[in-house]
Protein backbone atom coordinates (compact mmCIF):
# COMPACT_ATOMS: atom_id res chain seq x y z
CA UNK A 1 -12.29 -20.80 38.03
CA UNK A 2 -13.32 -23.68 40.44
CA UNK A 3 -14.79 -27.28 38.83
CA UNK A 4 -18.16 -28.01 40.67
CA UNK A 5 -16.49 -31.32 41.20
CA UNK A 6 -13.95 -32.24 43.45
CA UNK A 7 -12.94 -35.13 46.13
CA UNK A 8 -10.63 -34.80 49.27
CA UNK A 9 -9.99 -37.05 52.07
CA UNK A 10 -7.73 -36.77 55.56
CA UNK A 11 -7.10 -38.49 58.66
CA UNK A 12 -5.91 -36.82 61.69
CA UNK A 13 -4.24 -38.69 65.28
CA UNK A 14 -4.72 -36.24 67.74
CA UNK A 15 -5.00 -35.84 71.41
CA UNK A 16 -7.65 -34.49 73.34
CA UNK A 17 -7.63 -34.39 77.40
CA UNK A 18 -6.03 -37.84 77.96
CA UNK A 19 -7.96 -39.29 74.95
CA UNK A 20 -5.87 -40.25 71.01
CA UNK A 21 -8.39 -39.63 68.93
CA UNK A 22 -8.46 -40.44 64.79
CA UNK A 23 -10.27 -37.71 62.69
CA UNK A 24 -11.27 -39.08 59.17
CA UNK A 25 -12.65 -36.83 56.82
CA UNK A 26 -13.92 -37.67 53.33
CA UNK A 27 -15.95 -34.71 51.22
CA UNK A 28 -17.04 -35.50 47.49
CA UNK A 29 -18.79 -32.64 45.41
CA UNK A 30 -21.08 -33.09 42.37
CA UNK A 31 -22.57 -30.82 39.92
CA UNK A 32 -26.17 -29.00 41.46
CA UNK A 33 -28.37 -26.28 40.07
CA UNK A 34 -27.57 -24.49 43.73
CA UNK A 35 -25.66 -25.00 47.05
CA UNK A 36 -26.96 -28.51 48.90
CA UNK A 37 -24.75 -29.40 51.80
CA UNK A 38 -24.66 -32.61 53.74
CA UNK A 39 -23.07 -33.72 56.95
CA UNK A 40 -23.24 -36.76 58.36
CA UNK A 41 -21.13 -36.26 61.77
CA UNK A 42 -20.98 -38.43 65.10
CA UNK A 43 -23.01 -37.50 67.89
CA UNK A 44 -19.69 -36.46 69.86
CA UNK A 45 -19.72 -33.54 67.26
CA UNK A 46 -23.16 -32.62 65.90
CA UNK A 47 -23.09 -29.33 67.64
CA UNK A 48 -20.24 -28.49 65.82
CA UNK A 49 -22.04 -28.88 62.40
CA UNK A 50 -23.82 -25.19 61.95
CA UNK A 51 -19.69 -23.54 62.26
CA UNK A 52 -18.69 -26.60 59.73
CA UNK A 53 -21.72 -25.72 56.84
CA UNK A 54 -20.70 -21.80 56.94
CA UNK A 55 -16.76 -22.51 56.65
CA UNK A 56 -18.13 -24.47 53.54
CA UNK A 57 -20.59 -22.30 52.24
CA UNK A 58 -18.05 -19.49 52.34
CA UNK A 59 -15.54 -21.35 49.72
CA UNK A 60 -17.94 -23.02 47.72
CA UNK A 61 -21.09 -21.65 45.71
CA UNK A 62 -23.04 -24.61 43.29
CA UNK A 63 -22.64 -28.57 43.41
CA UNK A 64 -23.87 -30.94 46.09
CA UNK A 65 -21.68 -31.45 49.00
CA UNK A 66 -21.24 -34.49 50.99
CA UNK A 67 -19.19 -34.48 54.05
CA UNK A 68 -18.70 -36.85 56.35
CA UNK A 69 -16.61 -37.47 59.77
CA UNK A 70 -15.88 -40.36 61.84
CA UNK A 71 -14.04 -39.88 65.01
CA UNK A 72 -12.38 -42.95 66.71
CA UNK A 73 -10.17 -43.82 69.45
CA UNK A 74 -6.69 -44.35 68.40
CA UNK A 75 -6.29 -48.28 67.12
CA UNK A 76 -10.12 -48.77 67.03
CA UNK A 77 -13.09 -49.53 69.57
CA UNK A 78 -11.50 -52.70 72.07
CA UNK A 79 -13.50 -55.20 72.01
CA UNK A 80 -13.59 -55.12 76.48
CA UNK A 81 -15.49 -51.84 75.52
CA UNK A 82 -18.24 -53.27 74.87
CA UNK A 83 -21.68 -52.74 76.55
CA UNK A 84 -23.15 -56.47 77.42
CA UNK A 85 -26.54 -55.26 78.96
CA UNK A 86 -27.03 -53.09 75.71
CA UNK A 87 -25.79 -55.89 73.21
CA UNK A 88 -27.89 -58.52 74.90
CA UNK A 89 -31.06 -56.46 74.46
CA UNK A 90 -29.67 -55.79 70.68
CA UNK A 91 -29.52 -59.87 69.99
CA UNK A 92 -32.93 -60.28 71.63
CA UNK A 93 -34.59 -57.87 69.30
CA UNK A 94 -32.99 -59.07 66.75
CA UNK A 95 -34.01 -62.55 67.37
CA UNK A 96 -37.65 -61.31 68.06
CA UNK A 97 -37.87 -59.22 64.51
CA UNK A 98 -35.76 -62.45 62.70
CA UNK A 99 -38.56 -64.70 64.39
CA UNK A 100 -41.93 -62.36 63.31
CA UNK A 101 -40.57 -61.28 59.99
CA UNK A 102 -40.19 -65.40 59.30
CA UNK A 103 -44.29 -66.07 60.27
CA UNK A 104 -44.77 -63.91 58.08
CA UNK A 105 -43.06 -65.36 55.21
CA UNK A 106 -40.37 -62.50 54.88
CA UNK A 107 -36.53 -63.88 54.42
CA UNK A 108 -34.38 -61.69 55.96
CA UNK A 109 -30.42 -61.55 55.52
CA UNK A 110 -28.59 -62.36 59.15
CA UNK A 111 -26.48 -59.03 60.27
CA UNK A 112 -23.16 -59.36 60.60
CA UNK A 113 -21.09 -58.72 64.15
CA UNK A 114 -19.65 -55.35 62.62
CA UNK A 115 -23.27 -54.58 62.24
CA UNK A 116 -24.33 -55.40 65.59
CA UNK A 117 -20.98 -53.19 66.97
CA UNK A 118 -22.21 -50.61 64.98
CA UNK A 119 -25.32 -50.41 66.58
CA UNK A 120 -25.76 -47.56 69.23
CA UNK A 121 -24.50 -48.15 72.38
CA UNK A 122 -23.23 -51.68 72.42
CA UNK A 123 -19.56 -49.90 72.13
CA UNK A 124 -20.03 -46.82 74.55
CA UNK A 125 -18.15 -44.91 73.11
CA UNK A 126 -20.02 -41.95 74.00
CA UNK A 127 -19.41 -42.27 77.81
CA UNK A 128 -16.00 -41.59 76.88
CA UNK A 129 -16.35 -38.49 74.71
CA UNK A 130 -18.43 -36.81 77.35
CA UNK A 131 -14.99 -36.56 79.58
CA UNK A 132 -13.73 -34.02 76.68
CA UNK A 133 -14.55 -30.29 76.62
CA UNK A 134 -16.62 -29.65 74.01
CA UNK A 135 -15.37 -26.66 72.70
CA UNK A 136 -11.76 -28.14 72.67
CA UNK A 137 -13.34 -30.51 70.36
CA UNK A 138 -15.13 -28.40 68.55
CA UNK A 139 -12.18 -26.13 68.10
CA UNK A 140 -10.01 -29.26 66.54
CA UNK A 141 -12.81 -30.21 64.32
CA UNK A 142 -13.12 -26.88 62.83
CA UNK A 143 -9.71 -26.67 61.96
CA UNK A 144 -9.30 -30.09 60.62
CA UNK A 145 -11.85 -29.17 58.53
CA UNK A 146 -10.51 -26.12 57.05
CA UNK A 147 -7.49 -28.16 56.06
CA UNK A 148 -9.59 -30.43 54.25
CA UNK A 149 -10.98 -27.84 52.54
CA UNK A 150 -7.84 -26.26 51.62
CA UNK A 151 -6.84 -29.81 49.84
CA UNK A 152 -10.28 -29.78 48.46
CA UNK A 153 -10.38 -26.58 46.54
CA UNK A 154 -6.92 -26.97 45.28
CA UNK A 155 -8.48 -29.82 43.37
CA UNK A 156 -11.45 -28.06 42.46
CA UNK A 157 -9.45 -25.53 41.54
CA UNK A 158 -6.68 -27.77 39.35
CA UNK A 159 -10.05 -29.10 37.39
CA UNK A 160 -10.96 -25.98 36.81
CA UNK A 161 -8.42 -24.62 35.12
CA UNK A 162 -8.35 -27.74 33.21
CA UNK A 163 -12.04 -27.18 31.75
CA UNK A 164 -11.10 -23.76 31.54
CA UNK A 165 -7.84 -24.76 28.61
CA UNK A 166 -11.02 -27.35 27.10
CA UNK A 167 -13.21 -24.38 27.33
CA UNK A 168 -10.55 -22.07 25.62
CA UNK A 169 -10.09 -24.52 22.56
CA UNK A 170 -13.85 -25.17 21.85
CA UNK A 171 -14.22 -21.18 22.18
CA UNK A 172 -11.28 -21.13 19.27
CA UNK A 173 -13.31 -23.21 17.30
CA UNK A 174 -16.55 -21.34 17.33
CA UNK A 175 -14.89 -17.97 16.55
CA UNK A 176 -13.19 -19.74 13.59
CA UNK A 177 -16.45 -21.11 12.73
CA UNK A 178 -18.00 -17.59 12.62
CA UNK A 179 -15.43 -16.17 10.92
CA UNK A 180 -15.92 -18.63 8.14
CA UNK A 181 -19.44 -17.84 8.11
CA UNK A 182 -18.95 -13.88 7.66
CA UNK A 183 -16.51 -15.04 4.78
CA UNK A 184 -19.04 -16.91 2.79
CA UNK A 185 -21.48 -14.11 3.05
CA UNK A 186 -20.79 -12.98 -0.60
CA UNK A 187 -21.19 -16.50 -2.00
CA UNK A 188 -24.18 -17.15 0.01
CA UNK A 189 -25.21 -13.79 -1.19
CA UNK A 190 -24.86 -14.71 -4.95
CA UNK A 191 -26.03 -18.24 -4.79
CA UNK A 192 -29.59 -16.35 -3.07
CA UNK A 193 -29.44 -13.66 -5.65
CA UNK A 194 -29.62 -16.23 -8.06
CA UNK A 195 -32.13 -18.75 -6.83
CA UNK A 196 -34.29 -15.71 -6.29
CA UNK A 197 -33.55 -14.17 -9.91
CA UNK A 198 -34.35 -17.96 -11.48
CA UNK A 199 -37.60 -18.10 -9.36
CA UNK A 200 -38.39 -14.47 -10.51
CA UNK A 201 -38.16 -15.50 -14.56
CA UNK A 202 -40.43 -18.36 -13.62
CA UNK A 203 -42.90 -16.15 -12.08
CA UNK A 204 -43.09 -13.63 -15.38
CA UNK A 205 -43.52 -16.73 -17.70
CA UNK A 206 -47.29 -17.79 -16.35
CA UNK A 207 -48.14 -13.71 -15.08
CA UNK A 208 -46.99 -10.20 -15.64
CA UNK A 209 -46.58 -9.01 -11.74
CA UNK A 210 -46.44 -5.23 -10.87
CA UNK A 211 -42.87 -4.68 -11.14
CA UNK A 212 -42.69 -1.95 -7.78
CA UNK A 213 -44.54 -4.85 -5.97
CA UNK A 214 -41.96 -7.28 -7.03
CA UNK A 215 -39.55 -5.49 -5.88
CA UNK A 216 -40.94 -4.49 -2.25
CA UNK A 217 -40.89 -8.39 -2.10
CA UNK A 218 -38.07 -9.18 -3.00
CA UNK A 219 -36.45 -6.47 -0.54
CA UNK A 220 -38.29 -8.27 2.32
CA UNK A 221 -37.30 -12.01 1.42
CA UNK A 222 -34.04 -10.48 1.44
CA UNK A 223 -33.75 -8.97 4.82
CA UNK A 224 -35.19 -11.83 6.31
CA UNK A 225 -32.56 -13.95 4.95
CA UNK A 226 -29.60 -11.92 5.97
CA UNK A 227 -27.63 -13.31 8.65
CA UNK A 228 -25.39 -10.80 9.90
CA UNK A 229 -26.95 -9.77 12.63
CA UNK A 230 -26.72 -13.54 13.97
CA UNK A 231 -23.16 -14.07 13.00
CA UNK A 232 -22.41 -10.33 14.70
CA UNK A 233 -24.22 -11.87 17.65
CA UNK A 234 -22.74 -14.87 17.80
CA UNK A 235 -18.96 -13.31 18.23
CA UNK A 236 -20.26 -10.71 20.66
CA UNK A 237 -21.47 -14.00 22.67
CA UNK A 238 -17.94 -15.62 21.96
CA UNK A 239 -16.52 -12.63 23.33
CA UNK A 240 -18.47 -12.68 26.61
CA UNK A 241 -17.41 -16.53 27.32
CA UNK A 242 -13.97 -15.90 27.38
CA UNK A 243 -14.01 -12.47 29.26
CA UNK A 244 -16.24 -14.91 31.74
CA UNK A 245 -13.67 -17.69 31.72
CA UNK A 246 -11.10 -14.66 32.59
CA UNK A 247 -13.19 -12.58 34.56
CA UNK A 248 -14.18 -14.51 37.90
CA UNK A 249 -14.36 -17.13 40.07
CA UNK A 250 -17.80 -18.47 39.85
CA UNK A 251 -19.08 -17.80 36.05
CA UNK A 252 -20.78 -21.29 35.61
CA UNK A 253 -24.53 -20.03 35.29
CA UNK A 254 -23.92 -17.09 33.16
CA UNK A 255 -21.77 -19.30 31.02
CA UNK A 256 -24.45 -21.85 30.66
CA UNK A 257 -26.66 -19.04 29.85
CA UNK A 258 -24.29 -17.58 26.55
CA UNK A 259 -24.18 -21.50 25.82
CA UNK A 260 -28.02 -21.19 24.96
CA UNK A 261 -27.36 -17.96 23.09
CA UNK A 262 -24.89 -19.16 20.96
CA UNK A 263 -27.17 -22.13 20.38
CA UNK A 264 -29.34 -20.09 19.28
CA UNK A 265 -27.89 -18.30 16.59
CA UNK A 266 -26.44 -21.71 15.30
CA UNK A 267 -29.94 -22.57 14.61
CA UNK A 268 -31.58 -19.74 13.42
CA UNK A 269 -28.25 -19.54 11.25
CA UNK A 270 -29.22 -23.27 10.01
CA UNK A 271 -32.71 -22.30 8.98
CA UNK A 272 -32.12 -19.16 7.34
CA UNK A 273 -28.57 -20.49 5.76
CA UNK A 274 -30.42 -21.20 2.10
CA UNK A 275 -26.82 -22.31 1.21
CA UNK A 276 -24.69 -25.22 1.78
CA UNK A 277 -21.55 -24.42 3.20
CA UNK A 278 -23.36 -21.60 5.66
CA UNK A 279 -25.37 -24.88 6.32
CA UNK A 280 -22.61 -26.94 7.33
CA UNK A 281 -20.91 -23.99 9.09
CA UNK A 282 -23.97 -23.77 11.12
CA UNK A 283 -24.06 -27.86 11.92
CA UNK A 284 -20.70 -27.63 13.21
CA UNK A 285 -21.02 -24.20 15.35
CA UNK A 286 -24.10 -26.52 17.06
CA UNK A 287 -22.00 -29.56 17.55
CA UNK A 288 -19.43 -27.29 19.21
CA UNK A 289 -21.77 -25.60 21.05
CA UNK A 290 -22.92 -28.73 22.52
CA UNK A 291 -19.23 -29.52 23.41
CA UNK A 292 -19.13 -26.27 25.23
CA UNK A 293 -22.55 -26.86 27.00
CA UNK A 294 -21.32 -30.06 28.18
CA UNK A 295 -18.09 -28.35 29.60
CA UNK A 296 -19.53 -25.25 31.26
CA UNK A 297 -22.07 -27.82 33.68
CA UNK A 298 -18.98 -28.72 35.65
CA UNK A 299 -18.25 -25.24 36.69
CA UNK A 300 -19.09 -23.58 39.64
């Protein structure tokens, strides 16, 4: 069972025909109703970027993914590398936008110079990466990759088994909780019997009430108020969590979906309980329920 969530990073010194390059890799995943992938890669490897989203979408089913790649010379950009054609035209425009945006009354915040090297083409660094073969590159990039992925599902996979043990324990709980509620039955039963038996004598003091018809009534107010059939449901539903938990690799939707079952039966539970300790039983199988719900969103 893999968490939705999960972080890696890696940096990689390589060589590529006559050129040390630096891979660095970062890829964060959140929780997502569905699969939403992001790159943000260099120009140098863009191409590459269709190969990268399928390795990913073959490991990884829900969350949003972010992944992004910087590739850099060995010990950084030097500063003789720098384009002074393309950087003067940079400064002029900036100058020019600095100069309008202040006519018109707009303050803007001066950039710094790791700004203006960032800027495309004032470090030509692209010049350089069209010496190497592309599908060399390509070829290192994909497999850098799956080695970040490898570190990245091992932690997606360490917090899952950890939600999985949280998971476990709030699943004790509710099965307890049910339990306790099937063994209050006869108490609830005779505290209902009575209440109905009291209202009854009530009834007979003002009117004299067809006696069959009284007790037709009475038969339905009391299958209405049974809750078996919700506490039978609501460890079949218990049931189906953990053989989910046990049963696969991506159970996160279907286990969100027994979450609103079970919270289901909690509350019909609640409104039918017509006793107090089924009505505390019930308050607690919702607060635990919510527990669970809150759980199951970090799976996959």
């Amino acid at each position: 069972m893999y968490s939705m969530t999960g972080f890696a990073s890696k940096s990689t010194m390589t060589e590529l025909d006559g050129i040390d390059l630096v891979l660095e890799w970062d890829i964060r995943a959140v929780n997502g109703p569905g699969l939403d992938i992001r790159f943000r890669l260099p120009e140098s490897v863009v191409f590459i970027e269709k190969n990268l989203r399928e390795q990913l979408a073959a490991t990884v089913s829900r969350g949003t993914v972010n992944v992004a790649l910087k590739v850099q010379y060995h010990g950084g950009a030097a500063l003789g590398m720098i384009d002074h054609s393309v950087l003067d035209s940079v400064l002029a425009g900036l100058t020019a936008v600095t100069a309008k945006a202040q006519s018109m009354g707009v303050q803007l915040a001066p950039p710094s110079a790791l700004d203006v090297l960032g800027w495309r083409s004032v470090l030509p660094s692209g010049q350089d990466f069209a010496a190497i073969d592309p599908a060399n590159l390509g070829q290192i990039v994909a497999a850098d990759f799956g080695l970040l992925l490898e570190d990245f599902n091992a932690m997606r996979l360490s917090e899952g088994g950890e939600l999985v043990r949280i998971l476990d324990g709030v699943l004790d709980q509710i099965a307890a909780l049910t339990l306790a509620a099937r063994d209050i039955l006869p108490e609830r039963r005779h505290h209902v019997t009575e209440v109905m038996r009291k209202a009854l004598e009530h009834l007979t003091e003002a009117a004299r009430p067809d006696a069959a018809r009284v007790e037709q009534e009475l038969a339905l107010i009391a299958i209405k108020a049974d809750v078996t059939e919700e506490i039978d449901r609501l460890a079949a539903h218990c049931d189906a969590a953990r053989a989910l938990l046990r049963g696969g690799r991506a159970a996160g939707r279907k286990l969100d979906f027994l979450t609103q079952e079970l919270n289901r039966e909690a509350n019909t539970l609640c409104s039918k309980s017509q006793h107090l300790g089924l009505s505390r039983i019930g308050l607690d199988l919702k607060a635990a329920i919510d527990q669970m719900r809150e759980q199951v969103q970090n799976l996959e």
